[in-house]
PDB file of N, CA and C in Angstrom:
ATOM      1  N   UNK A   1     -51.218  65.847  75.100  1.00  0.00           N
ATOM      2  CA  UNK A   1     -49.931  65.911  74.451  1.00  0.00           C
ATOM      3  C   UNK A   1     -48.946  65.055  75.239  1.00  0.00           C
ATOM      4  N   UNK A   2     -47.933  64.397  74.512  1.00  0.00           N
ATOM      5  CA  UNK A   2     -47.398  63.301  75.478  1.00  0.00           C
ATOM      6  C   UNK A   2     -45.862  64.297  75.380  1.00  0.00           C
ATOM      7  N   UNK A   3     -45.091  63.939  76.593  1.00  0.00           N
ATOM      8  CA  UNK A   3     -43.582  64.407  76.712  1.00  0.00           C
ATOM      9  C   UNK A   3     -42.633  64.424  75.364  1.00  0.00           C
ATOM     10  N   UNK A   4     -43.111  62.824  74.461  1.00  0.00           N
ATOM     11  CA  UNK A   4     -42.129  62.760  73.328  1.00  0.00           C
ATOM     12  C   UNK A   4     -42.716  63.753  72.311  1.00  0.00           C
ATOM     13  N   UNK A   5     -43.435  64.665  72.432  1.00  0.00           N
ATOM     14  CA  UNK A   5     -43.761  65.518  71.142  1.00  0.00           C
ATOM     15  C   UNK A   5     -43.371  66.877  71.686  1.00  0.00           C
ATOM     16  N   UNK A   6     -42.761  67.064  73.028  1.00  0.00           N
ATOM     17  CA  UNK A   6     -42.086  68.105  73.201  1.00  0.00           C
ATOM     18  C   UNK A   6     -41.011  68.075  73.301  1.00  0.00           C
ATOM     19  N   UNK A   7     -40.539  66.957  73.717  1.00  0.00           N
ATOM     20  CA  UNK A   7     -38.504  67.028  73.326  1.00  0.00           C
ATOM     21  C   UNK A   7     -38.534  67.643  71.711  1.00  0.00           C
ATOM     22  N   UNK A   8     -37.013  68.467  72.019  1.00  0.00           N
ATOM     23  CA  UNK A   8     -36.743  69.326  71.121  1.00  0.00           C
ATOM     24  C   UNK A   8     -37.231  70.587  70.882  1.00  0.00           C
ATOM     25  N   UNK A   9     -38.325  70.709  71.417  1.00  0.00           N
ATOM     26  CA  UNK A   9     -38.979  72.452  70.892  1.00  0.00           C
ATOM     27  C   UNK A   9     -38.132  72.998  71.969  1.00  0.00           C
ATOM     28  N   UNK A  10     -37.342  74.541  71.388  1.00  0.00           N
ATOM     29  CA  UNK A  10     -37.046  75.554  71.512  1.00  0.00           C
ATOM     30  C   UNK A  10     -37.982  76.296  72.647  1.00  0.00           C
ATOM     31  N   UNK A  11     -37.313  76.843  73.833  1.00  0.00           N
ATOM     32  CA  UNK A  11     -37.884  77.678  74.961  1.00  0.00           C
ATOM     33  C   UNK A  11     -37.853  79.080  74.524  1.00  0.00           C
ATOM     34  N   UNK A  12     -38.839  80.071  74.119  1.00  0.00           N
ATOM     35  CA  UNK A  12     -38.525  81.399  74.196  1.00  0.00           C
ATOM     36  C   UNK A  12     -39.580  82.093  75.158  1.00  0.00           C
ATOM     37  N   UNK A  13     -38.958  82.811  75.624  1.00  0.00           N
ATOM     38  CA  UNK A  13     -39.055  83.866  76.535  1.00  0.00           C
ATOM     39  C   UNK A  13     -39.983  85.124  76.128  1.00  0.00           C
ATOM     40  N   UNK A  14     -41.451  85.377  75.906  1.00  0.00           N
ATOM     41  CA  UNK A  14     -42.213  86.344  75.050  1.00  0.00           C
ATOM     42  C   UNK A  14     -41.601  87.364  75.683  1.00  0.00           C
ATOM     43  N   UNK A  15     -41.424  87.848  76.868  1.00  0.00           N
ATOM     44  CA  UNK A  15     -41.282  89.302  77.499  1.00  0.00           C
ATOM     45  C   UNK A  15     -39.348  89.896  77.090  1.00  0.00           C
ATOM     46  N   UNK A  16     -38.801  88.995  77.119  1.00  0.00           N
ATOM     47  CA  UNK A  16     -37.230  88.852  76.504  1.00  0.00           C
ATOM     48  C   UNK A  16     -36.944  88.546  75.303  1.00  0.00           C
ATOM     49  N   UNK A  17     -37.713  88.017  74.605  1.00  0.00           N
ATOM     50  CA  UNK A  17     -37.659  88.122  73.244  1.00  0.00           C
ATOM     51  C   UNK A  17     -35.951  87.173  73.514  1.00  0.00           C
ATOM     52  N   UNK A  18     -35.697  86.007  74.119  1.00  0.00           N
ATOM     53  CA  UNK A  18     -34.776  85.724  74.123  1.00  0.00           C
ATOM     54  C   UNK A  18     -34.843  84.017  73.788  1.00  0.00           C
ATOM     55  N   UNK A  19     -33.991  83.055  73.421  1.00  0.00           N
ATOM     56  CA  UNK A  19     -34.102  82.049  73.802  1.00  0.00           C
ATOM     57  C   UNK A  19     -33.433  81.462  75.251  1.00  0.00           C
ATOM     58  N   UNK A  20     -34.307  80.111  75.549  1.00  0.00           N
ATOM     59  CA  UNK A  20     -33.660  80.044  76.660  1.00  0.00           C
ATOM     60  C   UNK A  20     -33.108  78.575  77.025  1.00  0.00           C
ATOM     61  N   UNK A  21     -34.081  77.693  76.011  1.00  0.00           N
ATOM     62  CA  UNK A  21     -32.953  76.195  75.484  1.00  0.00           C
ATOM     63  C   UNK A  21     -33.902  75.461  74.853  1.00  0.00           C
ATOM     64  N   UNK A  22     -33.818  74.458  74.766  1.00  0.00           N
ATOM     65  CA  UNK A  22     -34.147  73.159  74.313  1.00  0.00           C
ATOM     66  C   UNK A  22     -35.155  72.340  75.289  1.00  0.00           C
ATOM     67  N   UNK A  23     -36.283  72.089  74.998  1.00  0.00           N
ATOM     68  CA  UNK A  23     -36.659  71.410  75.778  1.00  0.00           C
ATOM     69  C   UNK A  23     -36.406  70.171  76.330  1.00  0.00           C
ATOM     70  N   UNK A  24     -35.607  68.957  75.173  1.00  0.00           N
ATOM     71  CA  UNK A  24     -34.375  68.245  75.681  1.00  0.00           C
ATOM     72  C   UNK A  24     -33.731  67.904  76.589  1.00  0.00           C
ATOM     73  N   UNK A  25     -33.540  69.301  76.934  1.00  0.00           N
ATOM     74  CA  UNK A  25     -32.172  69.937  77.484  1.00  0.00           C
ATOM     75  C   UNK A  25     -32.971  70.146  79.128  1.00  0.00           C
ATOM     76  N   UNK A  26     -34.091  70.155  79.354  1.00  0.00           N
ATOM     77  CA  UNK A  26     -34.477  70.445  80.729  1.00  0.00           C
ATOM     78  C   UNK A  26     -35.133  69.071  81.269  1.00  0.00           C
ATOM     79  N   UNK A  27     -35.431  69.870  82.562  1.00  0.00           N
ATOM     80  CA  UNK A  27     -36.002  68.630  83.711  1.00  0.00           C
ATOM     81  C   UNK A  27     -37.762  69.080  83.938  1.00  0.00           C
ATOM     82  N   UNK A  28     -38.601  68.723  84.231  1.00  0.00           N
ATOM     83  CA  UNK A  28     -39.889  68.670  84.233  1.00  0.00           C
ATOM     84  C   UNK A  28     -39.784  68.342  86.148  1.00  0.00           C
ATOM     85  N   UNK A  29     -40.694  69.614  86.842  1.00  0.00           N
ATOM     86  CA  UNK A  29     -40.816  69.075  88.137  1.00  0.00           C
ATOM     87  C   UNK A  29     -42.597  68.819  88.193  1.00  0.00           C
ATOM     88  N   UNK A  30     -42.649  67.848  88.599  1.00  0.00           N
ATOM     89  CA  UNK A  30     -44.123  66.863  88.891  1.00  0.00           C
ATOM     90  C   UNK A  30     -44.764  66.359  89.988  1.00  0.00           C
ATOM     91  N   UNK A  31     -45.702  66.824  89.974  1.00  0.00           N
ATOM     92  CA  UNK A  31     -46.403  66.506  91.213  1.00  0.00           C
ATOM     93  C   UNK A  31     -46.645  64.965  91.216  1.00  0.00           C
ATOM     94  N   UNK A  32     -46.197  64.050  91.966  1.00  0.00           N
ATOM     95  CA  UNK A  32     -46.057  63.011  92.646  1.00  0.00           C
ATOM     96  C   UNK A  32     -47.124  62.341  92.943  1.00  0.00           C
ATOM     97  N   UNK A  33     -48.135  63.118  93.629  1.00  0.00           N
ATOM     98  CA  UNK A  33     -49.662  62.751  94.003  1.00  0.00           C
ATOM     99  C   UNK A  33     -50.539  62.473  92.310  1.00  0.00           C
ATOM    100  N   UNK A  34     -50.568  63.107  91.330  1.00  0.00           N
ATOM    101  CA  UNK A  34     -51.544  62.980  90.432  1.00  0.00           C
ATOM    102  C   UNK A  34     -50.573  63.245  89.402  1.00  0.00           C
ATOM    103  N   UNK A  35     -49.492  63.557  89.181  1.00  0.00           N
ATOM    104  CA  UNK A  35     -49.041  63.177  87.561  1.00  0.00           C
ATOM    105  C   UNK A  35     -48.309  64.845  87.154  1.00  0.00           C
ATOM    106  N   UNK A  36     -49.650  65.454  87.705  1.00  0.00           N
ATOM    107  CA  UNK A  36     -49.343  67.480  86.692  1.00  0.00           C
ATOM    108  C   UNK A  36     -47.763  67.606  86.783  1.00  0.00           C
ATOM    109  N   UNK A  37     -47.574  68.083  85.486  1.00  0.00           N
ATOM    110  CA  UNK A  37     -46.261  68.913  85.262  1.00  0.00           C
ATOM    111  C   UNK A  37     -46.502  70.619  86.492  1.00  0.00           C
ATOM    112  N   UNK A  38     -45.705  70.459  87.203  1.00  0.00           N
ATOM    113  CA  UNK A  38     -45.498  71.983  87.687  1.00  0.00           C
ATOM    114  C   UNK A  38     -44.659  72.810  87.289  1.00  0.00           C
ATOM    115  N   UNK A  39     -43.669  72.119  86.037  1.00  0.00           N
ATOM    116  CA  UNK A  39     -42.612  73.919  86.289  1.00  0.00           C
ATOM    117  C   UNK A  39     -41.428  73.187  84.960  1.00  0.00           C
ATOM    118  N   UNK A  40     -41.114  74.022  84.455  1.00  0.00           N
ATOM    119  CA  UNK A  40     -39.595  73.018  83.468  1.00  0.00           C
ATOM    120  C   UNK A  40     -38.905  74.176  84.436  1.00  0.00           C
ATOM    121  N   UNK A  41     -37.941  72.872  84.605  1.00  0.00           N
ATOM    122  CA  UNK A  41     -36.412  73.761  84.716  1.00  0.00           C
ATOM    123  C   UNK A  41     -35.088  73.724  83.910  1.00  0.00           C
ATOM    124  N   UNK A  42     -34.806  74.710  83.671  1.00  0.00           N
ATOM    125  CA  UNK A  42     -33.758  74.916  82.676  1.00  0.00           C
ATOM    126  C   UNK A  42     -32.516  75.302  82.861  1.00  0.00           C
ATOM    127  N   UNK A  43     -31.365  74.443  82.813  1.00  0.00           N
ATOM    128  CA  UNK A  43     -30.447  74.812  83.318  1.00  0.00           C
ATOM    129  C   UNK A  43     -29.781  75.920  82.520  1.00  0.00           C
ATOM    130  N   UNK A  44     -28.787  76.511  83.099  1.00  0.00           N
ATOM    131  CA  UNK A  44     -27.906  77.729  82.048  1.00  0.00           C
ATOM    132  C   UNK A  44     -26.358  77.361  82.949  1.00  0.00           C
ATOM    133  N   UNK A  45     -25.535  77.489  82.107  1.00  0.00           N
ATOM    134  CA  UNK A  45     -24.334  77.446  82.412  1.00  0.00           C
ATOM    135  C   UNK A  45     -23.328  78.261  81.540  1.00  0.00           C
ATOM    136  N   UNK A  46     -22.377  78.329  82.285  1.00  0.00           N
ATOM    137  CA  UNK A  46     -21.512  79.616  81.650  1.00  0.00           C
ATOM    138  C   UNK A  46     -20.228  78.934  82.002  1.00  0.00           C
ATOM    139  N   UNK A  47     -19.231  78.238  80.798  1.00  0.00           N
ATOM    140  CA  UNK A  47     -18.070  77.830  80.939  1.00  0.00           C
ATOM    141  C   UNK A  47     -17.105  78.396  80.748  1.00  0.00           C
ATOM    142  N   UNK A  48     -16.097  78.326  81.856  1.00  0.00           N
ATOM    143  CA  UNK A  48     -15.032  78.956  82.106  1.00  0.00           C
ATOM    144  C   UNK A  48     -14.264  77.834  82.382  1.00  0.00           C
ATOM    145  N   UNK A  49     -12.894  77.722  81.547  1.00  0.00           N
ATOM    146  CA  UNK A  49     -11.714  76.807  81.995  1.00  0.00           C
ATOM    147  C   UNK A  49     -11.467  76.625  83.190  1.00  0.00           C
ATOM    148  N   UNK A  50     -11.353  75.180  83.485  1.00  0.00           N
ATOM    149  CA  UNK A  50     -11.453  74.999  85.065  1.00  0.00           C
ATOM    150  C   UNK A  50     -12.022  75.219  86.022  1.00  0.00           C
ATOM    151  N   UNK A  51     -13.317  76.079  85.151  1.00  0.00           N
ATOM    152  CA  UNK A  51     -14.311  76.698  86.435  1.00  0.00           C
ATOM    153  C   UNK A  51     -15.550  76.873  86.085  1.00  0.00           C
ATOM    154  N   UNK A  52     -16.666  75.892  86.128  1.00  0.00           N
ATOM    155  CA  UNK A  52     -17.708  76.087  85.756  1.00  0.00           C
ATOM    156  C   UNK A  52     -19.010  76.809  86.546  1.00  0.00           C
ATOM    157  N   UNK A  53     -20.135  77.814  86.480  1.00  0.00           N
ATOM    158  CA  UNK A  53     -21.015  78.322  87.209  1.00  0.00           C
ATOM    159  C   UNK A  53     -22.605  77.464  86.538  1.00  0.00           C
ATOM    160  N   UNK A  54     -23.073  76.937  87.265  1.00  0.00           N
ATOM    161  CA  UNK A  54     -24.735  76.205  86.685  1.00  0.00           C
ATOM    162  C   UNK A  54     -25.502  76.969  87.546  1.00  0.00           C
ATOM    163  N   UNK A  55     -26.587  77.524  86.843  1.00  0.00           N
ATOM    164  CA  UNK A  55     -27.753  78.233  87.020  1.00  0.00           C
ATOM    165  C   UNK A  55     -29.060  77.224  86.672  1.00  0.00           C
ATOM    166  N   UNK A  56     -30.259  77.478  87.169  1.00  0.00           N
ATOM    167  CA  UNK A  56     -31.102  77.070  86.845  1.00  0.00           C
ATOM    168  C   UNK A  56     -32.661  77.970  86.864  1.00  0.00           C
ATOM    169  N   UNK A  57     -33.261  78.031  85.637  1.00  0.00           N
ATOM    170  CA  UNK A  57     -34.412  78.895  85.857  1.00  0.00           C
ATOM    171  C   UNK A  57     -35.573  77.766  85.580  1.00  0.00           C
ATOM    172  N   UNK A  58     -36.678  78.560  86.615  1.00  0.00           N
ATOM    173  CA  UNK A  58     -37.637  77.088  87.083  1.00  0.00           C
ATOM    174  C   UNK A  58     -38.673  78.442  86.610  1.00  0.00           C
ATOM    175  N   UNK A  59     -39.694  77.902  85.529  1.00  0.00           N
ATOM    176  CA  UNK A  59     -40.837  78.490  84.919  1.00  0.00           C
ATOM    177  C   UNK A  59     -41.759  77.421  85.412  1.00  0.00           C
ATOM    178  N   UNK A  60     -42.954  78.161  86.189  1.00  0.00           N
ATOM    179  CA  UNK A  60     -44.540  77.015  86.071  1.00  0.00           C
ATOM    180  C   UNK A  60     -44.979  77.080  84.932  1.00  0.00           C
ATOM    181  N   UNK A  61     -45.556  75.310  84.990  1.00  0.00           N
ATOM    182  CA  UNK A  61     -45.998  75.487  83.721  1.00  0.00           C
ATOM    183  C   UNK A  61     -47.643  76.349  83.099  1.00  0.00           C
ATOM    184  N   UNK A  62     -48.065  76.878  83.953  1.00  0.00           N
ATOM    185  CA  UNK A  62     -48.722  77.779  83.966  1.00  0.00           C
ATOM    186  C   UNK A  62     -48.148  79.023  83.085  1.00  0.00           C
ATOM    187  N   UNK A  63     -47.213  79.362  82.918  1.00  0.00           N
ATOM    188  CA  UNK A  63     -46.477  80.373  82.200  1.00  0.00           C
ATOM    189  C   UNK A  63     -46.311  80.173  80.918  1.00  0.00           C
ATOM    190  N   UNK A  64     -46.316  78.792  80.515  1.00  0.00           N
ATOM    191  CA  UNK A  64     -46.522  78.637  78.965  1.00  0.00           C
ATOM    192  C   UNK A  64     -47.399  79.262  78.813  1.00  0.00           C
ATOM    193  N   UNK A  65     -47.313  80.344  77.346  1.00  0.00           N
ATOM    194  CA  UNK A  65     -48.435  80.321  76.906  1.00  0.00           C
ATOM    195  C   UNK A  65     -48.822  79.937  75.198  1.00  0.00           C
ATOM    196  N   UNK A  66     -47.947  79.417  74.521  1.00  0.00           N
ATOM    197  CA  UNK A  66     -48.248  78.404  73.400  1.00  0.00           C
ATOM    198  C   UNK A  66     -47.190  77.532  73.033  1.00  0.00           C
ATOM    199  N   UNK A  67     -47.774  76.406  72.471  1.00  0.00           N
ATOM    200  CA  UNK A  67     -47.162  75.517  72.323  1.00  0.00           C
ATOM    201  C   UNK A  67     -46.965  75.013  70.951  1.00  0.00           C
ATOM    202  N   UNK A  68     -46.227  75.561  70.145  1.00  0.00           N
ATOM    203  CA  UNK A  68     -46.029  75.349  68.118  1.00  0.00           C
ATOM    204  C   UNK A  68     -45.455  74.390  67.715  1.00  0.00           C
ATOM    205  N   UNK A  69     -45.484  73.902  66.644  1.00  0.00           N
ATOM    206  CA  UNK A  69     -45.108  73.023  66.255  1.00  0.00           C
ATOM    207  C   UNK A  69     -43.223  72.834  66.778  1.00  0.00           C
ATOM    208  N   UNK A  70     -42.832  74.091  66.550  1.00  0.00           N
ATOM    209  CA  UNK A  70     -41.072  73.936  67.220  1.00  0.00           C
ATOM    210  C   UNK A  70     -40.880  74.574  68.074  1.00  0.00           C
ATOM    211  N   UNK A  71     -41.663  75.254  68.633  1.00  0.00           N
ATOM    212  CA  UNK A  71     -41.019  76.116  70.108  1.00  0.00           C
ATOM    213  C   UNK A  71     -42.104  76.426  70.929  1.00  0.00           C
ATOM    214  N   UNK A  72     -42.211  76.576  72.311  1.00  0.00           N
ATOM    215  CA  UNK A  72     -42.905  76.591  73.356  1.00  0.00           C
ATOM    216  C   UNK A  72     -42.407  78.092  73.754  1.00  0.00           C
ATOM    217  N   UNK A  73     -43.694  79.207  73.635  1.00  0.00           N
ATOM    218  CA  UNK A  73     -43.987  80.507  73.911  1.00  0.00           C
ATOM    219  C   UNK A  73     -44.043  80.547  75.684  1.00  0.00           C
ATOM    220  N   UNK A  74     -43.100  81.057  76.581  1.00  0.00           N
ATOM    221  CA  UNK A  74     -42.868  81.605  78.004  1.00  0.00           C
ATOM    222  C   UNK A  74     -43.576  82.962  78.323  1.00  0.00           C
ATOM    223  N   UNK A  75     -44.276  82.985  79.335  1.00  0.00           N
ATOM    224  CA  UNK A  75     -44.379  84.526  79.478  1.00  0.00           C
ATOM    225  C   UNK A  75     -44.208  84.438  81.243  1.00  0.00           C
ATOM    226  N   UNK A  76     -42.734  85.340  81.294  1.00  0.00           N
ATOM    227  CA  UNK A  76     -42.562  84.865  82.915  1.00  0.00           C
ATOM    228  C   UNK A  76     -42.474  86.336  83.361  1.00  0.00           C
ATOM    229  N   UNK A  77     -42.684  86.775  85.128  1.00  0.00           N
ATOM    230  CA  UNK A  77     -42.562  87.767  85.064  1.00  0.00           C
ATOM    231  C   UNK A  77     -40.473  87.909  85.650  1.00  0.00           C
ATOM    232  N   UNK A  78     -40.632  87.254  86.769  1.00  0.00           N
ATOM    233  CA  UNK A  78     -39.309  87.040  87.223  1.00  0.00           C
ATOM    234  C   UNK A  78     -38.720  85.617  87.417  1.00  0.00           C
ATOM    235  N   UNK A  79     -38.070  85.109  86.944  1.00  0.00           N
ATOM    236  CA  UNK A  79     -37.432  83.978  87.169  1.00  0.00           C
ATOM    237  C   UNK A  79     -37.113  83.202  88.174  1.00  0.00           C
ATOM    238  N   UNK A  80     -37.390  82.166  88.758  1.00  0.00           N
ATOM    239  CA  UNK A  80     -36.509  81.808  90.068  1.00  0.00           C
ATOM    240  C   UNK A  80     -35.462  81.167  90.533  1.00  0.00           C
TER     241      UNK A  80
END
């Protein structure tokens, strides 16, 4: 599967039943030596006038556990 057929699918969270973004919208951390995807990270932010807070939750990609035509199934236990 190449990167451009996952921009855009939707992140949900199986155990939260939540969404959690856009795949778009995140960064891919990669092992350097041979290529493997290790982890999306996803930023979250919470805007406040004049004062912004950025979070970031880093899932391995080991934790996917399907990949659909529009959204990519998470099963994480705790976030980091």
């Amino acid at each position: 599967m190449r990167l451009s057929e996952l921009s855009g699918k939707e992140i949900v969270d199986l155990k939260r039943a939540e969404r959690l973004g856009i795949l778009g919208h995140t960064d891919l951390e990669i092992d350097e030596q041979n290529g493997f995807v290790l982890a999306l990270i996803i930023p979250t932010s919470k805007r406040i006038p004049f004062f912004s807070q950025s979070k970031e939750i880093k899932v391995p990609w080991s934790s996917i556990k399907k990949i659909g035509s529009d959204m990519l199934i998470i099963d994480v236990d705790d976030f980091e």
